[in-house]
C-alpha atoms as a PDB file:
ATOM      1  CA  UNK A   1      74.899 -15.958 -58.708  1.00  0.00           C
ATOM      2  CA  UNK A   2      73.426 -14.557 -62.126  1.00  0.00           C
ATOM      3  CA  UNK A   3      70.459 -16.038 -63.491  1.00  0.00           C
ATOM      4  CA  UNK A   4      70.358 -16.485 -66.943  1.00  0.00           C
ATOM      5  CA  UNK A   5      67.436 -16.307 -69.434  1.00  0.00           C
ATOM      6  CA  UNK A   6      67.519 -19.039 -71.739  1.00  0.00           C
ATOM      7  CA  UNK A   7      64.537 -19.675 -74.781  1.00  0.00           C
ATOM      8  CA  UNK A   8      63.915 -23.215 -75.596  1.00  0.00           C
ATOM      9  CA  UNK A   9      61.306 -24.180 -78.161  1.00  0.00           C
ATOM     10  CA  UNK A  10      58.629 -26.514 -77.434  1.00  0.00           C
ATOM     11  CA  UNK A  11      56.155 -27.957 -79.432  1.00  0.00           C
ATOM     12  CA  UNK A  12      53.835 -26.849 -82.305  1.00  0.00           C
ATOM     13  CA  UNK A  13      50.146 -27.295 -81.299  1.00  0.00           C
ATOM     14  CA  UNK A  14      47.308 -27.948 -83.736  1.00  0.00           C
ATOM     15  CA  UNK A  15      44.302 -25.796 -82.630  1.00  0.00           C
ATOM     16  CA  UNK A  16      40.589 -25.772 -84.083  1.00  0.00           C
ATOM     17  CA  UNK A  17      39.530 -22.741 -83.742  1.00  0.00           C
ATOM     18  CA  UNK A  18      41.117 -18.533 -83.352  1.00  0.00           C
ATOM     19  CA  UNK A  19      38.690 -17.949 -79.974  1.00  0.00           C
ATOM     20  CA  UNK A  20      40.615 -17.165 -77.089  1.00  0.00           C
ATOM     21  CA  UNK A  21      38.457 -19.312 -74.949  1.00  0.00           C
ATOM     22  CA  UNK A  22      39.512 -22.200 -77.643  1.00  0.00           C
ATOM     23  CA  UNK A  23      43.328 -21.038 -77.325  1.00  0.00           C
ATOM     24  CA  UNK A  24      43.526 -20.769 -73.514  1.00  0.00           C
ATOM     25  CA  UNK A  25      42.050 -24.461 -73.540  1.00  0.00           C
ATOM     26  CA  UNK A  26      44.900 -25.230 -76.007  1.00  0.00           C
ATOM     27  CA  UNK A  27      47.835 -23.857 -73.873  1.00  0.00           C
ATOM     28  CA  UNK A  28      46.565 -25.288 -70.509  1.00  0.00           C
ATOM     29  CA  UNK A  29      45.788 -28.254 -71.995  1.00  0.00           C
ATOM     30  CA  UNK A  30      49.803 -28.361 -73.147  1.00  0.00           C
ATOM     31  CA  UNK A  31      51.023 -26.834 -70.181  1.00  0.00           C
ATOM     32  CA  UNK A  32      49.390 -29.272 -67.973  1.00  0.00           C
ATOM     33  CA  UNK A  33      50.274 -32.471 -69.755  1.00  0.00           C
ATOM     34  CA  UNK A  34      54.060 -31.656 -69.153  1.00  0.00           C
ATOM     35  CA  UNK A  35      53.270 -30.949 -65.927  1.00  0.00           C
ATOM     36  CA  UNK A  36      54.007 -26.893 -66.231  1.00  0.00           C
ATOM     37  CA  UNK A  37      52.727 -25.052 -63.090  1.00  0.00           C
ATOM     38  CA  UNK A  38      51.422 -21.937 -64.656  1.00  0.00           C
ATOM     39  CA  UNK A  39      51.576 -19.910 -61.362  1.00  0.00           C
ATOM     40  CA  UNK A  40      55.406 -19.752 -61.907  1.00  0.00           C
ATOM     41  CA  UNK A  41      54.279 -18.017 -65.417  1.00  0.00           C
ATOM     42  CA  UNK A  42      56.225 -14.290 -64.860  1.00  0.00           C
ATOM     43  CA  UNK A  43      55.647 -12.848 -68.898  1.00  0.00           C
ATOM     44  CA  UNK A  44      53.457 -13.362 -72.171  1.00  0.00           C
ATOM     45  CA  UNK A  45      54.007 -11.569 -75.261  1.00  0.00           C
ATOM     46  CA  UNK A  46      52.254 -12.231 -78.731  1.00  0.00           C
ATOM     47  CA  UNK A  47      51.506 -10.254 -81.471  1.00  0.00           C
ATOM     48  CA  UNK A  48      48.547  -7.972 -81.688  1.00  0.00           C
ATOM     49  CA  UNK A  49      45.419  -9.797 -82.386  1.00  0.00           C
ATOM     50  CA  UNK A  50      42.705  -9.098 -80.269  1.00  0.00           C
ATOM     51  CA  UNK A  51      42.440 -12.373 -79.488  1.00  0.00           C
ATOM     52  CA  UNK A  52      45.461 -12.534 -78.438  1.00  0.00           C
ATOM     53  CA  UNK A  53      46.312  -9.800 -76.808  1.00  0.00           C
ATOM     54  CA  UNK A  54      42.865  -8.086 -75.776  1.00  0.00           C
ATOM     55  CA  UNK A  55      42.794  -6.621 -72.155  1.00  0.00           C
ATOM     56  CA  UNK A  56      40.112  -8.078 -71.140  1.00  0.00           C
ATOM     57  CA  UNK A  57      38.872 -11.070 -73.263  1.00  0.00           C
ATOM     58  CA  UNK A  58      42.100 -11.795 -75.013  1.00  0.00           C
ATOM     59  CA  UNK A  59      44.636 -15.017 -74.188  1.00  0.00           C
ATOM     60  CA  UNK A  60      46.842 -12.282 -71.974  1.00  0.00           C
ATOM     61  CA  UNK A  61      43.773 -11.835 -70.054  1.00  0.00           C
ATOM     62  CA  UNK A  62      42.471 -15.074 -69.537  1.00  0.00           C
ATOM     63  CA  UNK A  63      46.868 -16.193 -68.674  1.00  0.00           C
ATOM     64  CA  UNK A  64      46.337 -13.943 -66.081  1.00  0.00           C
ATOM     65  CA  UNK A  65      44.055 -15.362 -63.857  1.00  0.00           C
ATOM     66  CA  UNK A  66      46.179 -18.428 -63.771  1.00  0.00           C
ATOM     67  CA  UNK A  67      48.805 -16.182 -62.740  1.00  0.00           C
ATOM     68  CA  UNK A  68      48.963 -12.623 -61.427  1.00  0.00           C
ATOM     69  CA  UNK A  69      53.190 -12.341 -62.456  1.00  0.00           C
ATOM     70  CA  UNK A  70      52.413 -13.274 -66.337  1.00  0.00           C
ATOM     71  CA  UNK A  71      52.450  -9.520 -67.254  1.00  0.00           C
ATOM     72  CA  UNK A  72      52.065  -9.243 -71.201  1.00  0.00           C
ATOM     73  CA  UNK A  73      54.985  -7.573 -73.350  1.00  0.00           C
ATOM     74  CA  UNK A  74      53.461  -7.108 -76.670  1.00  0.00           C
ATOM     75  CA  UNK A  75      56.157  -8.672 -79.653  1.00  0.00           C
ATOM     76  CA  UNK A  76      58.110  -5.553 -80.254  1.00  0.00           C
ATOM     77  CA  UNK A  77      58.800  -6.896 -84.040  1.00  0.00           C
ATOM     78  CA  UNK A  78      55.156  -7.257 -84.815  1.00  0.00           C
ATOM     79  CA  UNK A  79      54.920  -3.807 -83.626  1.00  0.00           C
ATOM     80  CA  UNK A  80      57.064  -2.481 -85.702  1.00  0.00           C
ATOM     81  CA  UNK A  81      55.655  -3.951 -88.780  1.00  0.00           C
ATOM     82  CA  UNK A  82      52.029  -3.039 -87.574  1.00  0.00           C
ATOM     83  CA  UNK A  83      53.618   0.866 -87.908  1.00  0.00           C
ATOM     84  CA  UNK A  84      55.561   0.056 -91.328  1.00  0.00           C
ATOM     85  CA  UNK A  85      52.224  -0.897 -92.737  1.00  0.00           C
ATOM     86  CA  UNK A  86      50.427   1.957 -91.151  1.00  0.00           C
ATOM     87  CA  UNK A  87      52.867   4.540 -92.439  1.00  0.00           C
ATOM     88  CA  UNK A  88      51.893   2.822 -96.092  1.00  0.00           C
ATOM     89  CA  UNK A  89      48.532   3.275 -95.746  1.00  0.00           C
ATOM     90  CA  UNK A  90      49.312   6.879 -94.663  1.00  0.00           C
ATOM     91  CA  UNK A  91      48.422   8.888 -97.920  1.00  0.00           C
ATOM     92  CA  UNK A  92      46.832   8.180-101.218  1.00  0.00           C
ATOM     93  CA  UNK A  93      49.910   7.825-103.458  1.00  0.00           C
ATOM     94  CA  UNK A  94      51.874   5.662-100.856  1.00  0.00           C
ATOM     95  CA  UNK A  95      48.699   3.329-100.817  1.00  0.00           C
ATOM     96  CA  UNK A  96      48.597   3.264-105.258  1.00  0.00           C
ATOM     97  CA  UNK A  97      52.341   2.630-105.074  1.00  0.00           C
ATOM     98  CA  UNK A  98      52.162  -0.488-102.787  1.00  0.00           C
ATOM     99  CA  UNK A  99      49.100  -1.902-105.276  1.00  0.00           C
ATOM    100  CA  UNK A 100      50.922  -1.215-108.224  1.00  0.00           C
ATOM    101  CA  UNK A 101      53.820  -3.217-106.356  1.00  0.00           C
ATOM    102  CA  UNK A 102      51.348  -5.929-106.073  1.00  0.00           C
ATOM    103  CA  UNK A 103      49.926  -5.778-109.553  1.00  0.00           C
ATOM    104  CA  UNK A 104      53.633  -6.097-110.964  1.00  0.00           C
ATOM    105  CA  UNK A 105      54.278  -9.022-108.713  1.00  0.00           C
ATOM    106  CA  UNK A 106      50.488 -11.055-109.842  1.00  0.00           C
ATOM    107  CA  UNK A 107      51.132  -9.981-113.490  1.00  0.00           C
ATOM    108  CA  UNK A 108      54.551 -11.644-114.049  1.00  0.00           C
ATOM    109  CA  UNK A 109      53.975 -14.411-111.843  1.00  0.00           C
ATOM    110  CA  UNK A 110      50.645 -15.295-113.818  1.00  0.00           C
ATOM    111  CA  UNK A 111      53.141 -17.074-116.368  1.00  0.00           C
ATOM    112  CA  UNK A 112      56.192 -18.532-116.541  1.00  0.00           C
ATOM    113  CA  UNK A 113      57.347 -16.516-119.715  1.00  0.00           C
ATOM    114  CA  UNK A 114      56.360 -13.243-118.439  1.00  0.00           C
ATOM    115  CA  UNK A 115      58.108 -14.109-114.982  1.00  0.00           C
ATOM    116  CA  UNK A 116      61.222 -15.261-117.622  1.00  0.00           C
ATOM    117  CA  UNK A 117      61.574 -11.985-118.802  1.00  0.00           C
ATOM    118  CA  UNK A 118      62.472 -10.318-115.431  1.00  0.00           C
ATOM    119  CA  UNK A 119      64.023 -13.467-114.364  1.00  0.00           C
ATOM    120  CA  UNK A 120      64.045 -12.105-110.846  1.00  0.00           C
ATOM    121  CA  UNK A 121      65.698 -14.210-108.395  1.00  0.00           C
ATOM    122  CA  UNK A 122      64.759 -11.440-105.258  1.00  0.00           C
ATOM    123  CA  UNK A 123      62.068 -13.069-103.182  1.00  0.00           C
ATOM    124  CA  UNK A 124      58.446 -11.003-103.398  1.00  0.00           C
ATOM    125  CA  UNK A 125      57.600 -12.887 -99.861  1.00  0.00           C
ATOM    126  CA  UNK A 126      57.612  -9.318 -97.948  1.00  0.00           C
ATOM    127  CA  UNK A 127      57.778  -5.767 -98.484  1.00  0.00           C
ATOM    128  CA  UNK A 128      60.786  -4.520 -98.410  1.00  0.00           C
ATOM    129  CA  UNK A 129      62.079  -7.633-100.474  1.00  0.00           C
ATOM    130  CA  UNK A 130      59.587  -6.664-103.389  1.00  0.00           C
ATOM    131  CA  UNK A 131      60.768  -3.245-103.316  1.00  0.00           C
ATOM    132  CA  UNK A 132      64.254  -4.324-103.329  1.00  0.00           C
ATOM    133  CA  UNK A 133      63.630  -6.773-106.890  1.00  0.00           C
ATOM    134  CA  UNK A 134      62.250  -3.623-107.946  1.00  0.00           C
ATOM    135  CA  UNK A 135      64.962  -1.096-107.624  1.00  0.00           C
ATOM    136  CA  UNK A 136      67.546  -4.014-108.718  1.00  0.00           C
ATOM    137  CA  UNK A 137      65.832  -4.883-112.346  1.00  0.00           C
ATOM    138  CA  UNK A 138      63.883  -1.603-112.721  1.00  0.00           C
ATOM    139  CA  UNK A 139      65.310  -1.375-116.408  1.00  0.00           C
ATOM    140  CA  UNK A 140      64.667  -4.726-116.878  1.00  0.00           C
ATOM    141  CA  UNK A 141      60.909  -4.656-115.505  1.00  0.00           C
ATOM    142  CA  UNK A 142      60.416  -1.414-117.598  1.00  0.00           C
ATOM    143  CA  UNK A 143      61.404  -3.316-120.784  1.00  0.00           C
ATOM    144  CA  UNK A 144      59.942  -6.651-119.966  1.00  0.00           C
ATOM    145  CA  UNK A 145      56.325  -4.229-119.802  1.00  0.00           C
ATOM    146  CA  UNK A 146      57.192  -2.615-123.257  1.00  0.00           C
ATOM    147  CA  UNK A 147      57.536  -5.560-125.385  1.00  0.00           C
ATOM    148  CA  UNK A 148      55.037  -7.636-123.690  1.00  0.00           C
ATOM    149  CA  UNK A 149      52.562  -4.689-124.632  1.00  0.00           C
ATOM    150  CA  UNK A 150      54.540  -4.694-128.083  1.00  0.00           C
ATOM    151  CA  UNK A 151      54.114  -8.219-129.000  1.00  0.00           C
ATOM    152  CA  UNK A 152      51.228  -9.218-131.016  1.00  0.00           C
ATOM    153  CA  UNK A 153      51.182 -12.735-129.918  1.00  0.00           C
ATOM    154  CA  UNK A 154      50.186 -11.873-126.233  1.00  0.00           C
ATOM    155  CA  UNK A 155      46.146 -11.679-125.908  1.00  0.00           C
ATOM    156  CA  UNK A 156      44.716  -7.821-126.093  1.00  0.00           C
ATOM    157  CA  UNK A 157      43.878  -7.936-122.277  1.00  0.00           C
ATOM    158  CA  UNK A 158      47.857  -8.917-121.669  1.00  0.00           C
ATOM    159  CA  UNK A 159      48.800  -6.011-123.915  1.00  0.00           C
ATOM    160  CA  UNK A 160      46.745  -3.261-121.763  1.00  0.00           C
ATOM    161  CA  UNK A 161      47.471  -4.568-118.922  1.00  0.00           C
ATOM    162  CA  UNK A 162      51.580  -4.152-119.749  1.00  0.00           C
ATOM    163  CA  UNK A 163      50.900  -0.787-120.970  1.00  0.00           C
ATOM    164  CA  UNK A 164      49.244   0.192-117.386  1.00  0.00           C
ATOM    165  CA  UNK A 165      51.922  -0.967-115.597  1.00  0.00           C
ATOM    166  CA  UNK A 166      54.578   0.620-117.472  1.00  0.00           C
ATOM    167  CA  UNK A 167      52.849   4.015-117.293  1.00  0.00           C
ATOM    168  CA  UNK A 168      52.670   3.442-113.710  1.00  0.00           C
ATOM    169  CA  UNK A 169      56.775   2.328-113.518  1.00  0.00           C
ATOM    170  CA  UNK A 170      57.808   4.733-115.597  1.00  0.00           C
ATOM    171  CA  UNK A 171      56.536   8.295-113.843  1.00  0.00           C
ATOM    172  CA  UNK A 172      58.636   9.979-111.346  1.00  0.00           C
ATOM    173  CA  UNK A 173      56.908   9.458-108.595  1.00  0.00           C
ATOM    174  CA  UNK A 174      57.139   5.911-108.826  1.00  0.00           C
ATOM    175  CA  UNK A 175      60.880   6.021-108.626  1.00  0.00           C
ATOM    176  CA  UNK A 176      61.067   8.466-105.683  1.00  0.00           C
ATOM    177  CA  UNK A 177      58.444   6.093-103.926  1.00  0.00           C
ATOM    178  CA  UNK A 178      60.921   3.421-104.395  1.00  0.00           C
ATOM    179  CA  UNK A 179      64.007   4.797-103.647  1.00  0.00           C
ATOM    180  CA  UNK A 180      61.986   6.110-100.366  1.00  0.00           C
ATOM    181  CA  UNK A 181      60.650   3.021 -99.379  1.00  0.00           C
ATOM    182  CA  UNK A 182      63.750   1.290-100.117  1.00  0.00           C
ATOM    183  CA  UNK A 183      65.611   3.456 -97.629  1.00  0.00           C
ATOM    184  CA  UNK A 184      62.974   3.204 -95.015  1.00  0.00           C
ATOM    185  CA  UNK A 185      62.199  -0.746 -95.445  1.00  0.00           C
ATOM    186  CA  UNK A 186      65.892  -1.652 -95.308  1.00  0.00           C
ATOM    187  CA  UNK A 187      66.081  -0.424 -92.104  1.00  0.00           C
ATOM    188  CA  UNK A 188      62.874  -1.340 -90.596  1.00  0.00           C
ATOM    189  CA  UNK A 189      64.012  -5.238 -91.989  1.00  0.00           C
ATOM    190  CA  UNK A 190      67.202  -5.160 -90.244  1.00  0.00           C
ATOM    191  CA  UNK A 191      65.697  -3.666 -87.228  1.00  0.00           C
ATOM    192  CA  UNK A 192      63.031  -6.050 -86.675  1.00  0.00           C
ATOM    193  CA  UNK A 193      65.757  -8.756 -86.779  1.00  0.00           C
ATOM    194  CA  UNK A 194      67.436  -7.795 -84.035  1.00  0.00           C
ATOM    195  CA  UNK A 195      64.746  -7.817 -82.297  1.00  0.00           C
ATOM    196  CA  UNK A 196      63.986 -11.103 -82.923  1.00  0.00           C
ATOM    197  CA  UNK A 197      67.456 -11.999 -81.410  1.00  0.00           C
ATOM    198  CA  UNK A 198      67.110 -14.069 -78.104  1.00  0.00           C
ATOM    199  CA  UNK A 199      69.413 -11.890 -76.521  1.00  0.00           C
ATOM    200  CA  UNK A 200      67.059  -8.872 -76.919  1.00  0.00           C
ATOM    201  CA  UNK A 201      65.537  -7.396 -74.002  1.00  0.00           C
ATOM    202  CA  UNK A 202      63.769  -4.194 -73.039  1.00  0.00           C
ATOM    203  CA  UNK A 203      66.943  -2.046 -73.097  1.00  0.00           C
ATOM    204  CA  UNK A 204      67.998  -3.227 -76.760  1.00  0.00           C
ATOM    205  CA  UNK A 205      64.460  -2.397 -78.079  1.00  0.00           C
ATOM    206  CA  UNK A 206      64.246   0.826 -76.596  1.00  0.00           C
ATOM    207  CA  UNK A 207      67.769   1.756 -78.061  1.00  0.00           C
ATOM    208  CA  UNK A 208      67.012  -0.071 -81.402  1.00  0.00           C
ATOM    209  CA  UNK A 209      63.715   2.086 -81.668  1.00  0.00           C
ATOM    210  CA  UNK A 210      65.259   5.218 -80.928  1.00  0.00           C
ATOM    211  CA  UNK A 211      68.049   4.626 -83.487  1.00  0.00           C
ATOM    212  CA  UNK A 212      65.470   3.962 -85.897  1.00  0.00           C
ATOM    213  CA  UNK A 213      63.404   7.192 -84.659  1.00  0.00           C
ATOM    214  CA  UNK A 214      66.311   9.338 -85.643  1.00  0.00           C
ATOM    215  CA  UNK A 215      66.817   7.569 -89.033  1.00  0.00           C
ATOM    216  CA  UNK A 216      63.636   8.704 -89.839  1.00  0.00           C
ATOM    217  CA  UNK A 217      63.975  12.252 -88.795  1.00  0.00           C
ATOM    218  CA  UNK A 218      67.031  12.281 -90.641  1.00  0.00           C
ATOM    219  CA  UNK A 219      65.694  10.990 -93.790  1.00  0.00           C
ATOM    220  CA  UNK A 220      63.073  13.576 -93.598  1.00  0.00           C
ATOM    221  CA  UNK A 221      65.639  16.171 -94.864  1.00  0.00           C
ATOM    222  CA  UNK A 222      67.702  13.853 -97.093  1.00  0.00           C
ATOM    223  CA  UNK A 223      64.678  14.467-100.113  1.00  0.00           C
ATOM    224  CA  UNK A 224      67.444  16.396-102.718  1.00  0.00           C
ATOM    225  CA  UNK A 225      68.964  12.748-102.683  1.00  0.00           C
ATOM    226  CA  UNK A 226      66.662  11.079-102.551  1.00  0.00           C
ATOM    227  CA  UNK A 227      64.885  12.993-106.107  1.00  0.00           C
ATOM    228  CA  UNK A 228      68.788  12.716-107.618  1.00  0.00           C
ATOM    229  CA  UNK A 229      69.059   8.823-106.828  1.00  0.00           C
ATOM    230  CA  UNK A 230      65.227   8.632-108.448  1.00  0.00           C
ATOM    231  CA  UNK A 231      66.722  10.380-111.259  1.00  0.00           C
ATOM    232  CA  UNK A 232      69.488   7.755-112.079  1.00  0.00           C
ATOM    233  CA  UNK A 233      66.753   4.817-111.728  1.00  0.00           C
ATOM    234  CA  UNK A 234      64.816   6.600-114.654  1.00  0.00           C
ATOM    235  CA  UNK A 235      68.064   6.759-116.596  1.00  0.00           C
ATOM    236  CA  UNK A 236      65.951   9.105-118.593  1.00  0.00           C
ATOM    237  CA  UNK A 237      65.828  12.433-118.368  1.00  0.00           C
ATOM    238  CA  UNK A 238      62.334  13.155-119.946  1.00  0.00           C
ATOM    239  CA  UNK A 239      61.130  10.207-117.211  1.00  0.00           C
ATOM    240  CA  UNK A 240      62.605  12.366-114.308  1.00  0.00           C
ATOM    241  CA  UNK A 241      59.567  15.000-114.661  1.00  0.00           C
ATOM    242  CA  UNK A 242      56.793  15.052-111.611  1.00  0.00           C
ATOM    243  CA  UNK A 243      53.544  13.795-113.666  1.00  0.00           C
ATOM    244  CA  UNK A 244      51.508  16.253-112.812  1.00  0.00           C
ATOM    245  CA  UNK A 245      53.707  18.886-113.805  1.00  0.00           C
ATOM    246  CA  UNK A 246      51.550  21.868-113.042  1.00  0.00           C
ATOM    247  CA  UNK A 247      51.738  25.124-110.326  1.00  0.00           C
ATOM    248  CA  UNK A 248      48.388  25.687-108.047  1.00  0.00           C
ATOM    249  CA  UNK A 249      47.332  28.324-106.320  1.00  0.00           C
ATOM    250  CA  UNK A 250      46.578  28.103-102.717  1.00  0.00           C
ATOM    251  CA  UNK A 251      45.009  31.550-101.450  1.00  0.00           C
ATOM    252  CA  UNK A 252      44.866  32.153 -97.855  1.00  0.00           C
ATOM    253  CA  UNK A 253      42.190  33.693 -95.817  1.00  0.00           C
ATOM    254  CA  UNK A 254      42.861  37.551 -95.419  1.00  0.00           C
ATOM    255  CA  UNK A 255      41.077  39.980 -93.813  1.00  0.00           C
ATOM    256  CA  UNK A 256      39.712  43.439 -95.283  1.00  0.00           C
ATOM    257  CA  UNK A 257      42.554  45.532 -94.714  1.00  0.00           C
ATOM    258  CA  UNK A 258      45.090  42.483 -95.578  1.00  0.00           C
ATOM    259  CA  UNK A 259      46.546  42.410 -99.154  1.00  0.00           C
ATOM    260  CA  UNK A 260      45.199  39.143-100.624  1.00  0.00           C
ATOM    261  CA  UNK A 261      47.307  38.860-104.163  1.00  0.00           C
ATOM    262  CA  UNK A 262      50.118  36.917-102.606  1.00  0.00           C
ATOM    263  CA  UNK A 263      48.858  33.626-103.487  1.00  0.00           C
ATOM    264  CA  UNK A 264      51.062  30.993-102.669  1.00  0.00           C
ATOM    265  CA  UNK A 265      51.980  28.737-105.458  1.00  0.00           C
ATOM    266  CA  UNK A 266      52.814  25.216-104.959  1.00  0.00           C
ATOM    267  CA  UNK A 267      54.918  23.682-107.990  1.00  0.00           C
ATOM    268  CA  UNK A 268      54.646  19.591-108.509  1.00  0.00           C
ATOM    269  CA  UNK A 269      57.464  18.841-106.581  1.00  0.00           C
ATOM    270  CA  UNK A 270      56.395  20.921-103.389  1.00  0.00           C
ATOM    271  CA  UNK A 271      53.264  19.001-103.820  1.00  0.00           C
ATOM    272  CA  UNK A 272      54.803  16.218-103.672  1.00  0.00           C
ATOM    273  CA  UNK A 273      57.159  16.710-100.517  1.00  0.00           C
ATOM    274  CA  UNK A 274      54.198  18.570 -98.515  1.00  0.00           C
ATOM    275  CA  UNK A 275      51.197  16.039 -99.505  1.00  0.00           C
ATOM    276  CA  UNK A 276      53.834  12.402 -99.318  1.00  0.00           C
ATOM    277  CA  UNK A 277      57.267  12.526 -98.926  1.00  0.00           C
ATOM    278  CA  UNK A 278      56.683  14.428 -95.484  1.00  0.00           C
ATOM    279  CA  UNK A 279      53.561  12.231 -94.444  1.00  0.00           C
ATOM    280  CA  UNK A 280      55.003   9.263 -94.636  1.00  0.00           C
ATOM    281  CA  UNK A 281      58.365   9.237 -92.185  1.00  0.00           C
END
């Protein structure tokens, strides 16, 4: 005879306060009023809020001295999106790009003609959706900027603020960022909902990680399509030039009988592959 997980869904419950002394009180509470034993508990899993999930003073903690078998899993989506947001936050220019997402987003939907122009109808609810309304209307955004910073009717502080943005849209980088993050979001979306299916168990995350491991490590030397795809989202060919389009010197340490005048010279674009592209995956 096979035994046969099966998920049922049982009640939202109101709570008054985020203290997992408060939440514990909550769940027992709940447990005990439809007459749950919570010995015959055997797993936990929630996402990764210490108050949730701490060792020792979190809910898991305080579950398991009800009972000994309720071993906390911690939500393997969650997870995942704890290291998608990490990886953003992982260098300077990856950090900018994700606030100038924002700033396009707050600008345009600060009116109802400005969010007209783009007349977007990608949500902006997450990541990798934002990013995706992006790469769609890029064109469009671009020229919704210009003549918003163009039109005389719009107050001064409306025009500057268009003119930012589209200085920000409109350099190189910007594109490669979003033709990166496209790539890499995309697949981190569709991976965290399959692991959200209810047939998912510990094999199917291991094997969905390590598919998305190797994705990674593969798009790590997939950057000459990456820069030609960023190229066609410009559509312009004086827009498809790293801003700062200058070579520096980086002198290494030599001793006194080394020959030090090999400097090694780092163009825009190696900058750009050493300092972000490479940091990020």
């Amino acid at each position: 005879m096979f035994w046969q997980m099966v998920e049922r869904f049982l009640n939202f419950i109101s709570i008054f306060s985020h203290t997992a002394d408060s939440l514990e009180e909550s769940v027992i509470s709940y447990l005990n009023s439809l007459k749950v034993d919570l010995k015959n508990c055997r797993g936990q899993s929630y996402n990764n809020a210490s108050n949730l999930a701490g060792k020792y003073n979190g809910l898991r903690a305080k579950i398991k001295n009800y009972s000994e078998s309720a071993h906390y899993v911690p939500c393997s989506s969650h997870s995942l999106n704890l290291v998608g947001s990490f990886a953003a936050d992982c260098c300077p220019l990856a950090a900018r790009y994700f606030s100038t997402i924002q700033d396009i987003y707050t600008f345009f939907a600060a009116s109802t003609y400005r969010w007209n122009l783009v007349s977007s109808d990608t949500r902006w609810t997450a990541r990798a959706d934002a990013i995706r309304a992006i790469i769609n209307g890029f064109n469009e955004i671009k020229s919704a900027l210009q003549k918003l910073e163009e039109d005389v009717s719009q107050k001064r502080l409306t025009q500057i603020e268009a003119r930012g943005l589209y200085d920000k849209v409109k350099s190189f980088e910007f594109c490669l960022l979003t033709v990166l993050w496209n790539k890499i979001l995309n697949r981190i979306n569709a991976t965290s909902k399959s692991l959200q299916e209810i047939t998912a168990n510990l094999n199917i995350v291991c094997t969905l990680y390590e598919s998305l491991i190797g994705f990674v490590q593969e798009l790590r030397n997939d950057f000459d399509s990456i820069e030609e795809k960023a190229k066609e989202i410009c559509g312009n060919f004086t827009d498809a030039i790293y801003s700062t389009g200058f070579q520096r010197s980086c002198k290494r340490k030599c001793k006194f009988d080394d020959n030090c005048d090999d400097a090694i010279q780092f163009s825009a674009k190696n900058n750009f592959k050493i300092n972000t592209f490479y940091v990020i995956p």
